[in-house]
PDB file of N, CA and C in Angstrom:
ATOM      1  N   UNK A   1     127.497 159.527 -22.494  1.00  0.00           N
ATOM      2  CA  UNK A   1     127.904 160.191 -21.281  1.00  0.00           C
ATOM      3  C   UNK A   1     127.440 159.352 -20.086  1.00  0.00           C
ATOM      4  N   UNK A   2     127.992 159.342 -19.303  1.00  0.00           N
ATOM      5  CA  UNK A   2     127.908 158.453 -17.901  1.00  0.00           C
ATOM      6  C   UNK A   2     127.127 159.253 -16.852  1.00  0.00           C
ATOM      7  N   UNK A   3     126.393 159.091 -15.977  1.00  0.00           N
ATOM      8  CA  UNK A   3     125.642 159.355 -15.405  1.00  0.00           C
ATOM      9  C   UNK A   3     125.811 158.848 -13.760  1.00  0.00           C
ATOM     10  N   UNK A   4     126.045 159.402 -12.648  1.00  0.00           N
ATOM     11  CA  UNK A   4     125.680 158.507 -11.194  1.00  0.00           C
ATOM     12  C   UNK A   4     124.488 158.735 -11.089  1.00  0.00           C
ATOM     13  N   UNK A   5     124.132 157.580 -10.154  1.00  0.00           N
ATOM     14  CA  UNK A   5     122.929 156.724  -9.498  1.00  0.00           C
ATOM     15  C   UNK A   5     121.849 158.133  -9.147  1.00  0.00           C
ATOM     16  N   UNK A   6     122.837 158.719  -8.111  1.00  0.00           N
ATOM     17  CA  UNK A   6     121.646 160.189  -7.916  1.00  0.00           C
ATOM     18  C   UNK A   6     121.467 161.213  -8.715  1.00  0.00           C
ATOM     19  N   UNK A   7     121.879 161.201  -9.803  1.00  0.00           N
ATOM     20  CA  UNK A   7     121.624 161.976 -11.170  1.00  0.00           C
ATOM     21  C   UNK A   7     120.635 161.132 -11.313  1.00  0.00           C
ATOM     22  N   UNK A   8     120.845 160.081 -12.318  1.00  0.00           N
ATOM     23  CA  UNK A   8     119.554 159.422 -12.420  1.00  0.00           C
ATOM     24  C   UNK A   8     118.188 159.541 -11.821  1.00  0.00           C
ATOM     25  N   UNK A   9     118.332 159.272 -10.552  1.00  0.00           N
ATOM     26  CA  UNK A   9     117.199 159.584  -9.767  1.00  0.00           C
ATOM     27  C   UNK A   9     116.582 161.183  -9.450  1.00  0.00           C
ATOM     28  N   UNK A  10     117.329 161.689  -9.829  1.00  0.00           N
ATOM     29  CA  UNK A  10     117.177 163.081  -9.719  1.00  0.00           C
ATOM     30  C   UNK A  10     116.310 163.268 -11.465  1.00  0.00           C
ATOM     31  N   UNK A  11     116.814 163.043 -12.197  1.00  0.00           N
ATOM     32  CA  UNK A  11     116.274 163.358 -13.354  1.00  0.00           C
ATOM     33  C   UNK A  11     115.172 162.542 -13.742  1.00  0.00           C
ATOM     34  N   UNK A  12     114.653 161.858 -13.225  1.00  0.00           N
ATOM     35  CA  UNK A  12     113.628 160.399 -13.221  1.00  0.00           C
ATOM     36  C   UNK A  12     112.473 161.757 -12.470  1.00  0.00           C
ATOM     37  N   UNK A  13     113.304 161.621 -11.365  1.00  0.00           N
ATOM     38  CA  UNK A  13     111.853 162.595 -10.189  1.00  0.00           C
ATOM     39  C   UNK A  13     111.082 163.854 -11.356  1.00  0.00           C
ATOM     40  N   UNK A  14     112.471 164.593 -11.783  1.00  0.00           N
ATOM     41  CA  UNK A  14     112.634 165.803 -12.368  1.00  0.00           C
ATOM     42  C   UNK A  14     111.159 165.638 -13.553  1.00  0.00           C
ATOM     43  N   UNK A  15     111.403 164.762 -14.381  1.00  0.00           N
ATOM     44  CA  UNK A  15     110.477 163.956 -15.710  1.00  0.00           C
ATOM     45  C   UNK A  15     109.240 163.649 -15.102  1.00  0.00           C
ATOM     46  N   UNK A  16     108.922 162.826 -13.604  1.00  0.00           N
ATOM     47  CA  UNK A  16     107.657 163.056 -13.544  1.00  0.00           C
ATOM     48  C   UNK A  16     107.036 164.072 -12.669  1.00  0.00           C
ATOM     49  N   UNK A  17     107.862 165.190 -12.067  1.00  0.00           N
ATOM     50  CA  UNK A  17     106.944 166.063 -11.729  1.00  0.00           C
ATOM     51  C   UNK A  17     106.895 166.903 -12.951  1.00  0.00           C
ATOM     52  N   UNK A  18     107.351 167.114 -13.603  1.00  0.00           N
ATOM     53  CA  UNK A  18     107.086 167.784 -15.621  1.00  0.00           C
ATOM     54  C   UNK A  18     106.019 167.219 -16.421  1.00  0.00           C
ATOM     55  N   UNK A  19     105.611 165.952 -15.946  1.00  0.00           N
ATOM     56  CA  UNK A  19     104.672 164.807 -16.193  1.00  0.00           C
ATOM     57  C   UNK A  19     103.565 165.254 -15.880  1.00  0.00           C
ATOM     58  N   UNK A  20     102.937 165.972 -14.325  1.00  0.00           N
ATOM     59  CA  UNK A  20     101.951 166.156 -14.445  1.00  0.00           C
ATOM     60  C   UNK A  20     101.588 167.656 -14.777  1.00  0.00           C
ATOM     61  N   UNK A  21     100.364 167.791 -15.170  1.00  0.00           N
ATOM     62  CA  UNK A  21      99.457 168.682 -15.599  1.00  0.00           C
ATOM     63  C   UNK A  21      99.444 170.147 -14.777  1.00  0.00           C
ATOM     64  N   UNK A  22      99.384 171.386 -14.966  1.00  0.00           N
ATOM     65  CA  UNK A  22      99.301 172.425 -14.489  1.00  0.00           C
ATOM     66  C   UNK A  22      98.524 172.347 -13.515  1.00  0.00           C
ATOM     67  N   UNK A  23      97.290 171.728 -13.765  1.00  0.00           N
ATOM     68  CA  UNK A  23      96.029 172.130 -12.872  1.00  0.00           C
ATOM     69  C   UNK A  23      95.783 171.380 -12.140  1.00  0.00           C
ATOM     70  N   UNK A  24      95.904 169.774 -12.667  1.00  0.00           N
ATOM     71  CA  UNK A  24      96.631 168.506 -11.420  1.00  0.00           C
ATOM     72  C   UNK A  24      97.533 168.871 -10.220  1.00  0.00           C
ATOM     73  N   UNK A  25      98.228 169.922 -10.442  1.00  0.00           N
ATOM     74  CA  UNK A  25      99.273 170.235  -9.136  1.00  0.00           C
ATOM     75  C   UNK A  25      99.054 171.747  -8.845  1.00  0.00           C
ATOM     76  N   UNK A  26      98.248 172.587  -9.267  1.00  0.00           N
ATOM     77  CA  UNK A  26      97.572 173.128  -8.645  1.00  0.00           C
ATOM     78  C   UNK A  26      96.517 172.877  -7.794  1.00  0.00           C
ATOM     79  N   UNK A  27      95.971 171.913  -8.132  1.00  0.00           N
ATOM     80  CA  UNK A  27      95.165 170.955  -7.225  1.00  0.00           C
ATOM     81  C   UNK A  27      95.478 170.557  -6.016  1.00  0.00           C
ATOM     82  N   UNK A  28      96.613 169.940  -6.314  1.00  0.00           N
ATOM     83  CA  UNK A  28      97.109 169.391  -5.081  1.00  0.00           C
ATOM     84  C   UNK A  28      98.132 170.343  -4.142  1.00  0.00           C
ATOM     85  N   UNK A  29      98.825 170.842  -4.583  1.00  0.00           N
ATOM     86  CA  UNK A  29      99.175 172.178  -3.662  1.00  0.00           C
ATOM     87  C   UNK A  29      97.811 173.093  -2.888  1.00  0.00           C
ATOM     88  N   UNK A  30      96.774 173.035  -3.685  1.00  0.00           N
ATOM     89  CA  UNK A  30      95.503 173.856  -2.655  1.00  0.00           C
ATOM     90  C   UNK A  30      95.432 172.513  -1.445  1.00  0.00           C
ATOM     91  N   UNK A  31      95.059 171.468  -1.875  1.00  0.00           N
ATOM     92  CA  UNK A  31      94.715 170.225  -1.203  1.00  0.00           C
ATOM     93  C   UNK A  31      95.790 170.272   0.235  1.00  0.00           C
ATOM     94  N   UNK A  32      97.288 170.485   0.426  1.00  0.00           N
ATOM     95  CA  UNK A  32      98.545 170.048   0.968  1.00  0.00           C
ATOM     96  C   UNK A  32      97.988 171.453   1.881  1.00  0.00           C
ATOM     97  N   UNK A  33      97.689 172.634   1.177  1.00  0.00           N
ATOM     98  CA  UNK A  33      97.933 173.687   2.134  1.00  0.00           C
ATOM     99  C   UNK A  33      96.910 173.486   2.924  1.00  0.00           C
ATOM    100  N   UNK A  34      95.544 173.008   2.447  1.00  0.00           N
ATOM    101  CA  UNK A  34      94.281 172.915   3.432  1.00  0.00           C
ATOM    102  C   UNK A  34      94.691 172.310   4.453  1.00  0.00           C
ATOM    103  N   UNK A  35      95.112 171.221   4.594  1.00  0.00           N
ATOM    104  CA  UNK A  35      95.745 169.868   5.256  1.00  0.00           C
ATOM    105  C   UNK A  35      96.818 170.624   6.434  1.00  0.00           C
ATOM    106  N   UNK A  36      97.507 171.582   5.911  1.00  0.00           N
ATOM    107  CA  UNK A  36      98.852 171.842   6.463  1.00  0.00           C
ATOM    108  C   UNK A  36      98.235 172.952   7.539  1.00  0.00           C
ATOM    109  N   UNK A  37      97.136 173.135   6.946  1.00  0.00           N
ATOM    110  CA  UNK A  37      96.134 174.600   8.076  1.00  0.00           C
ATOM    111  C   UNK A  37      96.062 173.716   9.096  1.00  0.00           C
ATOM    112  N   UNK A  38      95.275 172.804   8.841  1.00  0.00           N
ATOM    113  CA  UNK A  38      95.076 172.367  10.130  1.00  0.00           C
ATOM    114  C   UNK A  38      96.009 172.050  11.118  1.00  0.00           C
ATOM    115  N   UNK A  39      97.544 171.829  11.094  1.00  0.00           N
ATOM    116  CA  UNK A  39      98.103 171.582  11.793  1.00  0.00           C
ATOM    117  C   UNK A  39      98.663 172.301  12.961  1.00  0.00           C
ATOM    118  N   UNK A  40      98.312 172.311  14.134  1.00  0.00           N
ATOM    119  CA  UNK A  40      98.320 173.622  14.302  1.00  0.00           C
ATOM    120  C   UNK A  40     100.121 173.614  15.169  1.00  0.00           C
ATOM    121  N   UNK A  41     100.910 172.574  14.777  1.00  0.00           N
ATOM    122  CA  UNK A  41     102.501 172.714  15.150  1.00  0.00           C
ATOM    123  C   UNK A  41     103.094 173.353  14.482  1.00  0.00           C
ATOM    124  N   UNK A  42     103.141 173.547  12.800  1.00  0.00           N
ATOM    125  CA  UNK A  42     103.847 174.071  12.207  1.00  0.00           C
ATOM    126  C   UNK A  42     103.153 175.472  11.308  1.00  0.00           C
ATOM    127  N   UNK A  43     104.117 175.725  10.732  1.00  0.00           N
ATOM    128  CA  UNK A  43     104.031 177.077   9.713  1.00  0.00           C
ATOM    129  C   UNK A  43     103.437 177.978  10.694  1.00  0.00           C
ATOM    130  N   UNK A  44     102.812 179.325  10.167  1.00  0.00           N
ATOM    131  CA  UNK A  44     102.560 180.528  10.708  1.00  0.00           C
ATOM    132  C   UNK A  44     100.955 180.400  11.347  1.00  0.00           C
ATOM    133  N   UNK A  45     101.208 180.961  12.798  1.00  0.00           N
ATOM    134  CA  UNK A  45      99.834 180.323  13.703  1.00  0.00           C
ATOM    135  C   UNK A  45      98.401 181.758  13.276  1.00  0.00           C
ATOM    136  N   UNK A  46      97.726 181.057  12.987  1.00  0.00           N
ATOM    137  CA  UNK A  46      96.509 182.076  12.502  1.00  0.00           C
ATOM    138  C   UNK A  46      96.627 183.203  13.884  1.00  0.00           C
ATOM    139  N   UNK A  47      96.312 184.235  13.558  1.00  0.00           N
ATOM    140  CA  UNK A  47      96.062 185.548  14.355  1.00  0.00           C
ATOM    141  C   UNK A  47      94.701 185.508  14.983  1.00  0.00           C
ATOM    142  N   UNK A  48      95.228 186.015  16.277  1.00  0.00           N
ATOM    143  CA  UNK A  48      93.529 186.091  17.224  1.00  0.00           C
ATOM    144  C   UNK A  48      93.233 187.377  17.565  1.00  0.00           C
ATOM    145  N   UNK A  49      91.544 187.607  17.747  1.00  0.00           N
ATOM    146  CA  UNK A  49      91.594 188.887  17.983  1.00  0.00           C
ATOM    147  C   UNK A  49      91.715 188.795  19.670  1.00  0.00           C
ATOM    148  N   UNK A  50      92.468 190.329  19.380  1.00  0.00           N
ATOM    149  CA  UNK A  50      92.616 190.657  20.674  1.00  0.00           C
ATOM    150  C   UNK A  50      90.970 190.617  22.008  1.00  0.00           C
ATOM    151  N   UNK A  51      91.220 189.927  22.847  1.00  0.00           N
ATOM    152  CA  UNK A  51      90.347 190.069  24.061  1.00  0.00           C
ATOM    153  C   UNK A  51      90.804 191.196  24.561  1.00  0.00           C
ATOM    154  N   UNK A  52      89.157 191.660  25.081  1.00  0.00           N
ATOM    155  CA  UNK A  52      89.146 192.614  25.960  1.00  0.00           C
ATOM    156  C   UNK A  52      89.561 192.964  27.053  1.00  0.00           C
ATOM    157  N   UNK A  53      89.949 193.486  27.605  1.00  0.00           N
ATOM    158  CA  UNK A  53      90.261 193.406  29.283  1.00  0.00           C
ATOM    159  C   UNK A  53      88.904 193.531  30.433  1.00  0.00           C
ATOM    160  N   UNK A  54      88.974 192.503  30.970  1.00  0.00           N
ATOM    161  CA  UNK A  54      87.898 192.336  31.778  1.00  0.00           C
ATOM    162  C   UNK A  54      87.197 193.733  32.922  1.00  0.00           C
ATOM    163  N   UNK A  55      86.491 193.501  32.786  1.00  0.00           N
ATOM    164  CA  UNK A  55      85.645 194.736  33.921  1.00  0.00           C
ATOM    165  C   UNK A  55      86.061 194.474  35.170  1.00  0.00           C
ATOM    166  N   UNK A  56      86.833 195.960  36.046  1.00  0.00           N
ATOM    167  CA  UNK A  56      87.171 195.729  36.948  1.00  0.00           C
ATOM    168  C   UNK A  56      85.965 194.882  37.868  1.00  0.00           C
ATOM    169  N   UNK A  57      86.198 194.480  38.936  1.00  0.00           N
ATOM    170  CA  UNK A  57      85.626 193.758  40.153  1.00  0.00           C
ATOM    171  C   UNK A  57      85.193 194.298  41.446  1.00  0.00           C
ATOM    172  N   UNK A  58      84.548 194.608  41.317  1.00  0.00           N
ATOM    173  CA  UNK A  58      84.170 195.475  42.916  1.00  0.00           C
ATOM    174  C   UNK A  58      84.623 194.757  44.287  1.00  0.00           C
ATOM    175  N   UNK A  59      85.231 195.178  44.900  1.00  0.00           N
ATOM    176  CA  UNK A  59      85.939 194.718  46.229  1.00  0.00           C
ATOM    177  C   UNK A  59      84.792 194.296  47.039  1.00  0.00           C
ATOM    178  N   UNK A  60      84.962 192.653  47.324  1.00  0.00           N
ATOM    179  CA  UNK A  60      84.105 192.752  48.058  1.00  0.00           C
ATOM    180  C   UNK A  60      83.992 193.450  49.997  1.00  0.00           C
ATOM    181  N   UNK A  61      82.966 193.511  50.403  1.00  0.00           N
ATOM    182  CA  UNK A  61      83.224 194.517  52.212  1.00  0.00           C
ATOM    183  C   UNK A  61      84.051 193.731  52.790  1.00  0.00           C
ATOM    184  N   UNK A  62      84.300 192.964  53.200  1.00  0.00           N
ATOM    185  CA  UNK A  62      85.131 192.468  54.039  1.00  0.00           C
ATOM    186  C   UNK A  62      86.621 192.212  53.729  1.00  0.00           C
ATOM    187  N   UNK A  63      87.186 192.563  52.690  1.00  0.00           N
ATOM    188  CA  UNK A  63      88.287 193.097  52.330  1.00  0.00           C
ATOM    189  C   UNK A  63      88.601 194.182  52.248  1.00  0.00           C
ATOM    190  N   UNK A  64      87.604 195.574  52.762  1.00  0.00           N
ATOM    191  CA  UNK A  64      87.825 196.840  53.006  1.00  0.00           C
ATOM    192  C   UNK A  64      88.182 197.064  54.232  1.00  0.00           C
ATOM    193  N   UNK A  65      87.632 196.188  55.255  1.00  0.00           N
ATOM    194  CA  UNK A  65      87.834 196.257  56.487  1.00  0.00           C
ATOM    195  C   UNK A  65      89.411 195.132  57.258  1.00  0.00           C
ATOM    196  N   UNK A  66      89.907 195.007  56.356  1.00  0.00           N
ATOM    197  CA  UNK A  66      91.137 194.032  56.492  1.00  0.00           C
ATOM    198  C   UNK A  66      92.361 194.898  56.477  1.00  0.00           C
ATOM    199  N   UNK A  67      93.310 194.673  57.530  1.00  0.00           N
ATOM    200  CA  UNK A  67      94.367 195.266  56.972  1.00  0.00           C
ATOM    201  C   UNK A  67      95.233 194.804  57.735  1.00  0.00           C
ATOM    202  N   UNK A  68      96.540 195.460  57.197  1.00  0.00           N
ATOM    203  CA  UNK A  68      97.465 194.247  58.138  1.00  0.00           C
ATOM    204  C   UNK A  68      98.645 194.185  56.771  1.00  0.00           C
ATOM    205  N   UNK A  69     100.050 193.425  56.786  1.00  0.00           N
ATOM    206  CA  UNK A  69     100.825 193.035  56.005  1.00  0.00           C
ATOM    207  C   UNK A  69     100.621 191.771  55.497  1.00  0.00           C
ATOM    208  N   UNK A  70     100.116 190.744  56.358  1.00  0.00           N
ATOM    209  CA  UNK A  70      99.713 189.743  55.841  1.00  0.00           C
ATOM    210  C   UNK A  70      98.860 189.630  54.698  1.00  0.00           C
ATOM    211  N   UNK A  71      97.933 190.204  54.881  1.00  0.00           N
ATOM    212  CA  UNK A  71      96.737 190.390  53.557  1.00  0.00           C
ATOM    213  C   UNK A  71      97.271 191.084  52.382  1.00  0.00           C
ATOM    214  N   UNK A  72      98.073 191.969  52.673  1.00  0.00           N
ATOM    215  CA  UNK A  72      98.392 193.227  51.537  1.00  0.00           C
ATOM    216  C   UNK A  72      99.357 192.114  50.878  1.00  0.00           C
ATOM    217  N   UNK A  73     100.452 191.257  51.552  1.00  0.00           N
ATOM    218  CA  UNK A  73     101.224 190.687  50.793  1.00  0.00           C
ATOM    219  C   UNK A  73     100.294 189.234  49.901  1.00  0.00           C
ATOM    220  N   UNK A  74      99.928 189.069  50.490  1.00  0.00           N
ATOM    221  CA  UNK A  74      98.944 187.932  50.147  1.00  0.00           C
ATOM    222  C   UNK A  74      97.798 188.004  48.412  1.00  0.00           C
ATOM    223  N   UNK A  75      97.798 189.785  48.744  1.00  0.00           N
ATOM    224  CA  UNK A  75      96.779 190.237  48.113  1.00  0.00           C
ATOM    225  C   UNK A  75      98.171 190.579  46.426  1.00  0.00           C
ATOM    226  N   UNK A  76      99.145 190.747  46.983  1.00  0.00           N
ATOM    227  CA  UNK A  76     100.082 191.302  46.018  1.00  0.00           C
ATOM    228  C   UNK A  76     100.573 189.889  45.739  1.00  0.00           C
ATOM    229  N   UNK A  77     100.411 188.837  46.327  1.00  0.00           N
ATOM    230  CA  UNK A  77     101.137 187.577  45.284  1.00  0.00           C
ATOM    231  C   UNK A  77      99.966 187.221  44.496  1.00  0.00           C
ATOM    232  N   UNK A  78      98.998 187.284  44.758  1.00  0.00           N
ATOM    233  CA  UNK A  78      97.516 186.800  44.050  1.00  0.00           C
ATOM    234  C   UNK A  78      97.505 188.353  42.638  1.00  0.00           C
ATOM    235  N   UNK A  79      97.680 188.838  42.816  1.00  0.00           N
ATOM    236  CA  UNK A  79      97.603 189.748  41.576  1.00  0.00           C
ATOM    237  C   UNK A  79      96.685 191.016  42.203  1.00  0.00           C
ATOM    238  N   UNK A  80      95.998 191.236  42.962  1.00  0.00           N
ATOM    239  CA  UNK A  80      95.244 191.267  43.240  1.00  0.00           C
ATOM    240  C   UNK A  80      95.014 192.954  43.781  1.00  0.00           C
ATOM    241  N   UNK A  81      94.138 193.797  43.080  1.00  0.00           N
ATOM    242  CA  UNK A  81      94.586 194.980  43.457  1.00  0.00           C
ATOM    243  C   UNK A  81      93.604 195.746  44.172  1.00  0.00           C
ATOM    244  N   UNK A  82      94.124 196.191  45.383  1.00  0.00           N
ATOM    245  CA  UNK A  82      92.799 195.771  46.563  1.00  0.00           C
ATOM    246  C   UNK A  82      93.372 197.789  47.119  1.00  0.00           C
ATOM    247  N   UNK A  83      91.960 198.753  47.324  1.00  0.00           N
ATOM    248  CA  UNK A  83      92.528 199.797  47.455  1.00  0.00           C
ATOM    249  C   UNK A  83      92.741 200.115  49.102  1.00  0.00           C
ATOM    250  N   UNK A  84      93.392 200.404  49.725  1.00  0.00           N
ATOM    251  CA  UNK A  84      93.735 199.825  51.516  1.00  0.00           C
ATOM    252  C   UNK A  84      93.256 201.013  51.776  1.00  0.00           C
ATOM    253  N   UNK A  85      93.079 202.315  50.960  1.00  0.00           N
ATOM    254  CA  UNK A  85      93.015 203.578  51.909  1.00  0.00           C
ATOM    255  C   UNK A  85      91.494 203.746  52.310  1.00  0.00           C
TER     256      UNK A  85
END
């Protein structure tokens, strides 16, 4: 029976991964995944624990005594949550 080139090579590969040993490539599959942890571009990204949300900030005085649109807008592009009353 006649055979093409990538059969051949296909059945060559096929014979020596059958070639090695159970525990030889259990081996090396633990070895590939250790390796593959570290990468941190691919496969599934380890889980973090959630952070806390920080303790509010006490206003400091001289932003109690501020007021105006300028500041309030200023204070609202900065994130910044400042109580005006």
């Amino acid at each position: 029976m006649k055979h093409s080139a990538e059969f051949k090579a296909f059945d060559a590969l096929v014979g020596k991964v059958l070639s090695i040993p159970r525990a030889q490539f259990i081996q090396r599959e633990a070895e590939y995944k250790k390796q593959t942890a570290l990468n941190p571009k691919r496969g599934p990204k380890p889980k973090h624990k959630r952070v806390e949300a920080p303790a509010p900030v006490e206003q400091p005085p001289f932003l109690e005594s501020l007021s105006g649109g300028y500041f309030r807008l200023l204070a609202d592009q900065l994130g910044i949550s400042i109580n005006w009353e």
